[in-house]
N, C-alpha and C. Protein backbone atom coordinates (compact mmCIF):
# COMPACT_ATOMS: atom_id res chain seq x y z
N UNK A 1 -36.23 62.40 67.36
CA UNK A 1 -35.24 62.18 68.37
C UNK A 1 -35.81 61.23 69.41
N UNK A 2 -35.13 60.21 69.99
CA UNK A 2 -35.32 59.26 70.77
C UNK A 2 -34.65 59.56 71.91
N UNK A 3 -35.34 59.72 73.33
CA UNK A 3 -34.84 60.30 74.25
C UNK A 3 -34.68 59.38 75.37
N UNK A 4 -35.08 58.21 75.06
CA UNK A 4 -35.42 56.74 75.91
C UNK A 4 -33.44 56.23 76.25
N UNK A 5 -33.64 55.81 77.41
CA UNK A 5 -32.03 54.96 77.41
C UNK A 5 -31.65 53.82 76.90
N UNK A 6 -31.03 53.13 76.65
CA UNK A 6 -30.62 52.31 76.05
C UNK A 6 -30.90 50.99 76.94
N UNK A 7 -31.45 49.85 76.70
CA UNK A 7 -31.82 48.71 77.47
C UNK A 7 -30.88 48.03 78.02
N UNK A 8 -29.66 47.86 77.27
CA UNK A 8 -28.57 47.13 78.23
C UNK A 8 -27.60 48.41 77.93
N UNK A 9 -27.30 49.04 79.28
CA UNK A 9 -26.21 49.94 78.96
C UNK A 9 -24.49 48.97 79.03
N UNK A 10 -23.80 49.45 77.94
CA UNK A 10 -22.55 49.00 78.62
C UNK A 10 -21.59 49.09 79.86
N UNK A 11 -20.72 48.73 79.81
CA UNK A 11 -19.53 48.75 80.61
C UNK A 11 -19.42 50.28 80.51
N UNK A 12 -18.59 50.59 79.47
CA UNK A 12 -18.46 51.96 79.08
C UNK A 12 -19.27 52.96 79.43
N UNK A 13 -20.64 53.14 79.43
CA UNK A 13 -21.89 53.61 79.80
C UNK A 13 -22.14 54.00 81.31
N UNK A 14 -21.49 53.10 81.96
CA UNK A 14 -21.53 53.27 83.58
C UNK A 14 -22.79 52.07 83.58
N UNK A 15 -23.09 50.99 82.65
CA UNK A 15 -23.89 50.03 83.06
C UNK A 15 -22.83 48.88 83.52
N UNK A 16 -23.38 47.63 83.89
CA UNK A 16 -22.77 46.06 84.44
C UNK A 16 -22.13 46.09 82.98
N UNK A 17 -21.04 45.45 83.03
CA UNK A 17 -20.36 44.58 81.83
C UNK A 17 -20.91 43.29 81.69
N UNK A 18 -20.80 43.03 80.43
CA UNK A 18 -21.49 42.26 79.93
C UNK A 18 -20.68 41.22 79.98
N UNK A 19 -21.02 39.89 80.74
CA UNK A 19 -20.51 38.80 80.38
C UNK A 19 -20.30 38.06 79.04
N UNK A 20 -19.49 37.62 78.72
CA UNK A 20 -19.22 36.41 77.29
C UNK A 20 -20.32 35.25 77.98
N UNK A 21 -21.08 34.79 76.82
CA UNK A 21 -21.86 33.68 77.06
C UNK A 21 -20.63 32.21 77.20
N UNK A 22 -21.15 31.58 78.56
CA UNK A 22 -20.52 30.27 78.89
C UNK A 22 -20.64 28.99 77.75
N UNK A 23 -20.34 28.78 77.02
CA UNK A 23 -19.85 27.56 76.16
C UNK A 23 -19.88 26.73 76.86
N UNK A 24 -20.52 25.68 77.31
CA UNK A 24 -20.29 24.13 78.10
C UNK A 24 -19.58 23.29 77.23
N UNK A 25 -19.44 23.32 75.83
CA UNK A 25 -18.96 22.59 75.26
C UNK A 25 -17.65 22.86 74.92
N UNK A 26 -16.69 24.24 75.16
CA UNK A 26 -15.83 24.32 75.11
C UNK A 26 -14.69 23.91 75.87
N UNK A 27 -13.72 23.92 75.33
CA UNK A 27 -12.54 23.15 75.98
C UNK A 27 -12.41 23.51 77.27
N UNK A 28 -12.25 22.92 78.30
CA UNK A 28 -12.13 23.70 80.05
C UNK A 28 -11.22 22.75 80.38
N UNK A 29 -10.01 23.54 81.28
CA UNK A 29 -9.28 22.38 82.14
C UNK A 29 -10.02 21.73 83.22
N UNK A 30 -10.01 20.63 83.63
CA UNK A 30 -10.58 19.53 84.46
C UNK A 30 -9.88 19.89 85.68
N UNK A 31 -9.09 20.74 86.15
CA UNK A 31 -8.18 20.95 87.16
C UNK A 31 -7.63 19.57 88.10
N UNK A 32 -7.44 18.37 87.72
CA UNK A 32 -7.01 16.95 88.13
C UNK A 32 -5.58 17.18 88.24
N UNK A 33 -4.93 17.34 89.77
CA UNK A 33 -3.71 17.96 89.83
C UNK A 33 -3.05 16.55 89.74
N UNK A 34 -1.61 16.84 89.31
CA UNK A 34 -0.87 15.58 88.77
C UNK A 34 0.30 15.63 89.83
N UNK A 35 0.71 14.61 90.62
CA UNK A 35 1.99 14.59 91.41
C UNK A 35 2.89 13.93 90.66
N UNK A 36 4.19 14.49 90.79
CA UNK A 36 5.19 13.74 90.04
C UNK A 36 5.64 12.57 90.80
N UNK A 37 6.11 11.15 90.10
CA UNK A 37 6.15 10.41 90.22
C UNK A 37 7.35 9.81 90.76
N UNK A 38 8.91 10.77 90.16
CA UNK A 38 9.83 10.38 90.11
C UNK A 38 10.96 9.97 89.24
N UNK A 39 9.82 9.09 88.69
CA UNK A 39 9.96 8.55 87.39
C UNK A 39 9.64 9.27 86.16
N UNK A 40 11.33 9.88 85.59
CA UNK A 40 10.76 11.15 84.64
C UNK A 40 9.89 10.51 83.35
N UNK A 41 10.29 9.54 82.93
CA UNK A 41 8.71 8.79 81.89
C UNK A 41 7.54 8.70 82.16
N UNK A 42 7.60 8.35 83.06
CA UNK A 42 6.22 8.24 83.58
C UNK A 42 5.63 10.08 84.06
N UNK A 43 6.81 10.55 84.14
CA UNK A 43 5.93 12.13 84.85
C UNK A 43 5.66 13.25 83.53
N UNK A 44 6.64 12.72 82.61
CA UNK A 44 6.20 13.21 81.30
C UNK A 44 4.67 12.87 81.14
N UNK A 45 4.54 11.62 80.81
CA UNK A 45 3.41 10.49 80.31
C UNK A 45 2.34 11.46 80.82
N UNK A 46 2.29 11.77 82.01
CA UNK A 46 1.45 12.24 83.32
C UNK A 46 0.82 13.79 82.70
N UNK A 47 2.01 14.55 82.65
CA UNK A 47 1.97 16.06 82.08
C UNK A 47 1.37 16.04 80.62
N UNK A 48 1.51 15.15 79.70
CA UNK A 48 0.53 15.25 78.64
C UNK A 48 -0.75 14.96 78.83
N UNK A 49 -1.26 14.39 80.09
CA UNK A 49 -2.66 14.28 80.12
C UNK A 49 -3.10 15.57 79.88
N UNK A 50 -2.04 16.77 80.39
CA UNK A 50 -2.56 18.24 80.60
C UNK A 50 -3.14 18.48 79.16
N UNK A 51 -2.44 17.98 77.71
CA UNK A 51 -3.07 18.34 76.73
C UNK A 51 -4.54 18.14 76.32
N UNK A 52 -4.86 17.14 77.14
CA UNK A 52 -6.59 17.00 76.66
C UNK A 52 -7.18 18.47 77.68
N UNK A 53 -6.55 19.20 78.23
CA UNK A 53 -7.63 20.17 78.63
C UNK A 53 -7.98 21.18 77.86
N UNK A 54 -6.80 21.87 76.73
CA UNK A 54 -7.52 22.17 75.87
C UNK A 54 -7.95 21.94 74.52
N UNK A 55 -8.60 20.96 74.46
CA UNK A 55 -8.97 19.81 73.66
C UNK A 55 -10.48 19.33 73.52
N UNK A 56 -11.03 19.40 72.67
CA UNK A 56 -13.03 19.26 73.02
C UNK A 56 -13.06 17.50 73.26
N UNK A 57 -13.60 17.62 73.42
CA UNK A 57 -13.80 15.85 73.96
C UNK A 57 -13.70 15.09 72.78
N UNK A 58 -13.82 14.91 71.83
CA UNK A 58 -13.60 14.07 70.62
C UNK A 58 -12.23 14.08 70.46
N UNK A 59 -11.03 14.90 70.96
CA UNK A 59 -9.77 14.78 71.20
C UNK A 59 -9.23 14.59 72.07
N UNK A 60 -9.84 14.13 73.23
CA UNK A 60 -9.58 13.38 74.33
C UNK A 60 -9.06 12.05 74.35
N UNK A 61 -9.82 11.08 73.58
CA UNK A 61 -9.06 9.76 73.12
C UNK A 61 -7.69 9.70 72.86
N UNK A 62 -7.53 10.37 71.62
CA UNK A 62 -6.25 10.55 71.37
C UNK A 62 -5.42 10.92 72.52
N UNK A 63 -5.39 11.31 72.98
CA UNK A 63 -4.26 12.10 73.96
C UNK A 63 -4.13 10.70 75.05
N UNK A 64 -5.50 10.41 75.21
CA UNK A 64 -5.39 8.57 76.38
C UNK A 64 -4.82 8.06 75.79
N UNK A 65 -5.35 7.81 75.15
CA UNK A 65 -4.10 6.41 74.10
C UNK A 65 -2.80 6.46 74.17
N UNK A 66 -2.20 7.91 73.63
CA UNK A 66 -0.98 7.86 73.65
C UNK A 66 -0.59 7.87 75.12
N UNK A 67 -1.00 8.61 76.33
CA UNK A 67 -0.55 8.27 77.29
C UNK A 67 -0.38 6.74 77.66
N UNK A 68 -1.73 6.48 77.76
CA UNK A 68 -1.35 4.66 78.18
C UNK A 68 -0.48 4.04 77.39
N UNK A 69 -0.50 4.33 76.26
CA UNK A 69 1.01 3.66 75.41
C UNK A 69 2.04 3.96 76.27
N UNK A 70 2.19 5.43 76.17
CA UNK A 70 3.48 5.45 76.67
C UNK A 70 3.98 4.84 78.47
N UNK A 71 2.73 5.08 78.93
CA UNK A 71 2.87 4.07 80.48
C UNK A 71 3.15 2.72 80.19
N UNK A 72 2.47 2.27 79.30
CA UNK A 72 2.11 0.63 79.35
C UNK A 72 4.22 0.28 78.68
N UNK A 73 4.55 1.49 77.72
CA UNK A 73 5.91 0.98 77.34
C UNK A 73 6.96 1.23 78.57
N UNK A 74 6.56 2.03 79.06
CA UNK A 74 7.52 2.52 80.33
C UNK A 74 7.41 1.34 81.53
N UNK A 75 6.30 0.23 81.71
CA UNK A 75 6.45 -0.37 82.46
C UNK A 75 7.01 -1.42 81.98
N UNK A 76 6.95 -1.85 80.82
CA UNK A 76 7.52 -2.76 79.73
C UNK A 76 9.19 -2.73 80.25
N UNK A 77 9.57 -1.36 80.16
CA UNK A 77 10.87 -1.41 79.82
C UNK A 77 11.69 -1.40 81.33
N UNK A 78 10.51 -1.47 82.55
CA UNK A 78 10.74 -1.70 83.58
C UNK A 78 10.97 -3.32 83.42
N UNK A 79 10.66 -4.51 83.50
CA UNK A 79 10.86 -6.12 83.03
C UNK A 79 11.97 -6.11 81.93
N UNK A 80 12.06 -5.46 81.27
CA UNK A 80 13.00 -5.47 81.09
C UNK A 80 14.82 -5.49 80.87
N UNK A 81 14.70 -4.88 81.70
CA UNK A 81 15.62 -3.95 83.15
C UNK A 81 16.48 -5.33 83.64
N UNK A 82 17.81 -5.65 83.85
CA UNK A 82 18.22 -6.81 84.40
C UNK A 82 18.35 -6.11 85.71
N UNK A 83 17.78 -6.89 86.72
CA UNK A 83 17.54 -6.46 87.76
C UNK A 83 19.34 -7.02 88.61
N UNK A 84 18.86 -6.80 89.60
CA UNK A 84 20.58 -7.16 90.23
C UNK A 84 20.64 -9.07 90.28
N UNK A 85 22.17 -9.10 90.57
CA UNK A 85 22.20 -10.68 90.30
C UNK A 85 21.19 -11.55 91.76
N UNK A 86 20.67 -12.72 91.54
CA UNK A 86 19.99 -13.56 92.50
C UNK A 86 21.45 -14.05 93.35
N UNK A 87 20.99 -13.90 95.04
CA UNK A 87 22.14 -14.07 95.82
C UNK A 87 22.92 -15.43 95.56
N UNK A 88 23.56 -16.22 95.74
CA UNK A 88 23.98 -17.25 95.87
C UNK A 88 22.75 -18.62 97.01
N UNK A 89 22.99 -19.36 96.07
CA UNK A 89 22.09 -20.48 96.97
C UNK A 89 23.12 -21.05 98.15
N UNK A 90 22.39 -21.03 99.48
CA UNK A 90 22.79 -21.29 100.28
C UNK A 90 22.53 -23.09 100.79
N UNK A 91 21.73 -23.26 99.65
CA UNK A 91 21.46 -25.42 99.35
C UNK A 91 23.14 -26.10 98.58
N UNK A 92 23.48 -26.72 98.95
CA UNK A 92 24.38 -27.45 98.61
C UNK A 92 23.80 -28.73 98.07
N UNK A 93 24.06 -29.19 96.89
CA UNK A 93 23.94 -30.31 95.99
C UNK A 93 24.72 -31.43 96.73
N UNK A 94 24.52 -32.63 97.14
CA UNK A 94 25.12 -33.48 97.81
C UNK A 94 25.19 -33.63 99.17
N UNK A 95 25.00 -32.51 100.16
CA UNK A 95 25.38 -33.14 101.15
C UNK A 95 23.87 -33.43 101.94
C-alpha cells in the first residue's frame, strides 16, 4: 500500500486545476477591431478578414487575397459608376 499523495492533485482532489498547455501556433483571433465603412461591399470585404482568425497562418493568404480582390473590384466598380452629368460650360464659342 502506497500512502504518499499524489504529486499533482486535481481539480477534483481539492488541488489547482490544471491548465491546457498554450499552443502558440494555434489559431488565435488578432482582436483588430473593424469599423464599418458604410459601404456594404466593402464592410462585407472587411468582416471576412474575421475568417483568417481562425485559420493557422498558412491560411491567411488565402483569405488576403480574396479580400483585396474583392476591395480592389469594389473600387473598380466605383469608376465605373456614371457619375452625375458635368455642369454646362459657362465659355461660349465665338464671342
Amino acid at each position: 500500500m502506497n500512502d504518499s499523495a499524489p504529486e499533482h492533485p486535481t481539480a477534483a482532489e481539492g488541488g489547482p486545476a490544471v491548465e491546457p498547455e498554450h499552443d502558440p501556433a494555434a489559431p488565435a483571433p488578432l482582436g483588430v477591431p473593424r469599423t464599418p465603412t458604410g459601404n456594404a461591399e466593402v464592410d462585407a470585404q472587411m468582416e471576412r478578414l474575421g475568417d483568417a482568425d481562425h485559420l493557422a497562418t498558412d491560411g491567411h493568404v488565402e483569405v488576403y487575397e480574396d479580400v483585396h480582390r474583392g476591395l480592389r473590384d469594389a473600387l473598380t466598380a466605383l469608376d465605373a459608376r456614371p457619375g452625375p452629368p458635368a455642369p454646362p460650360s459657362t465659355y461660349r464659342q465665338g464671342s
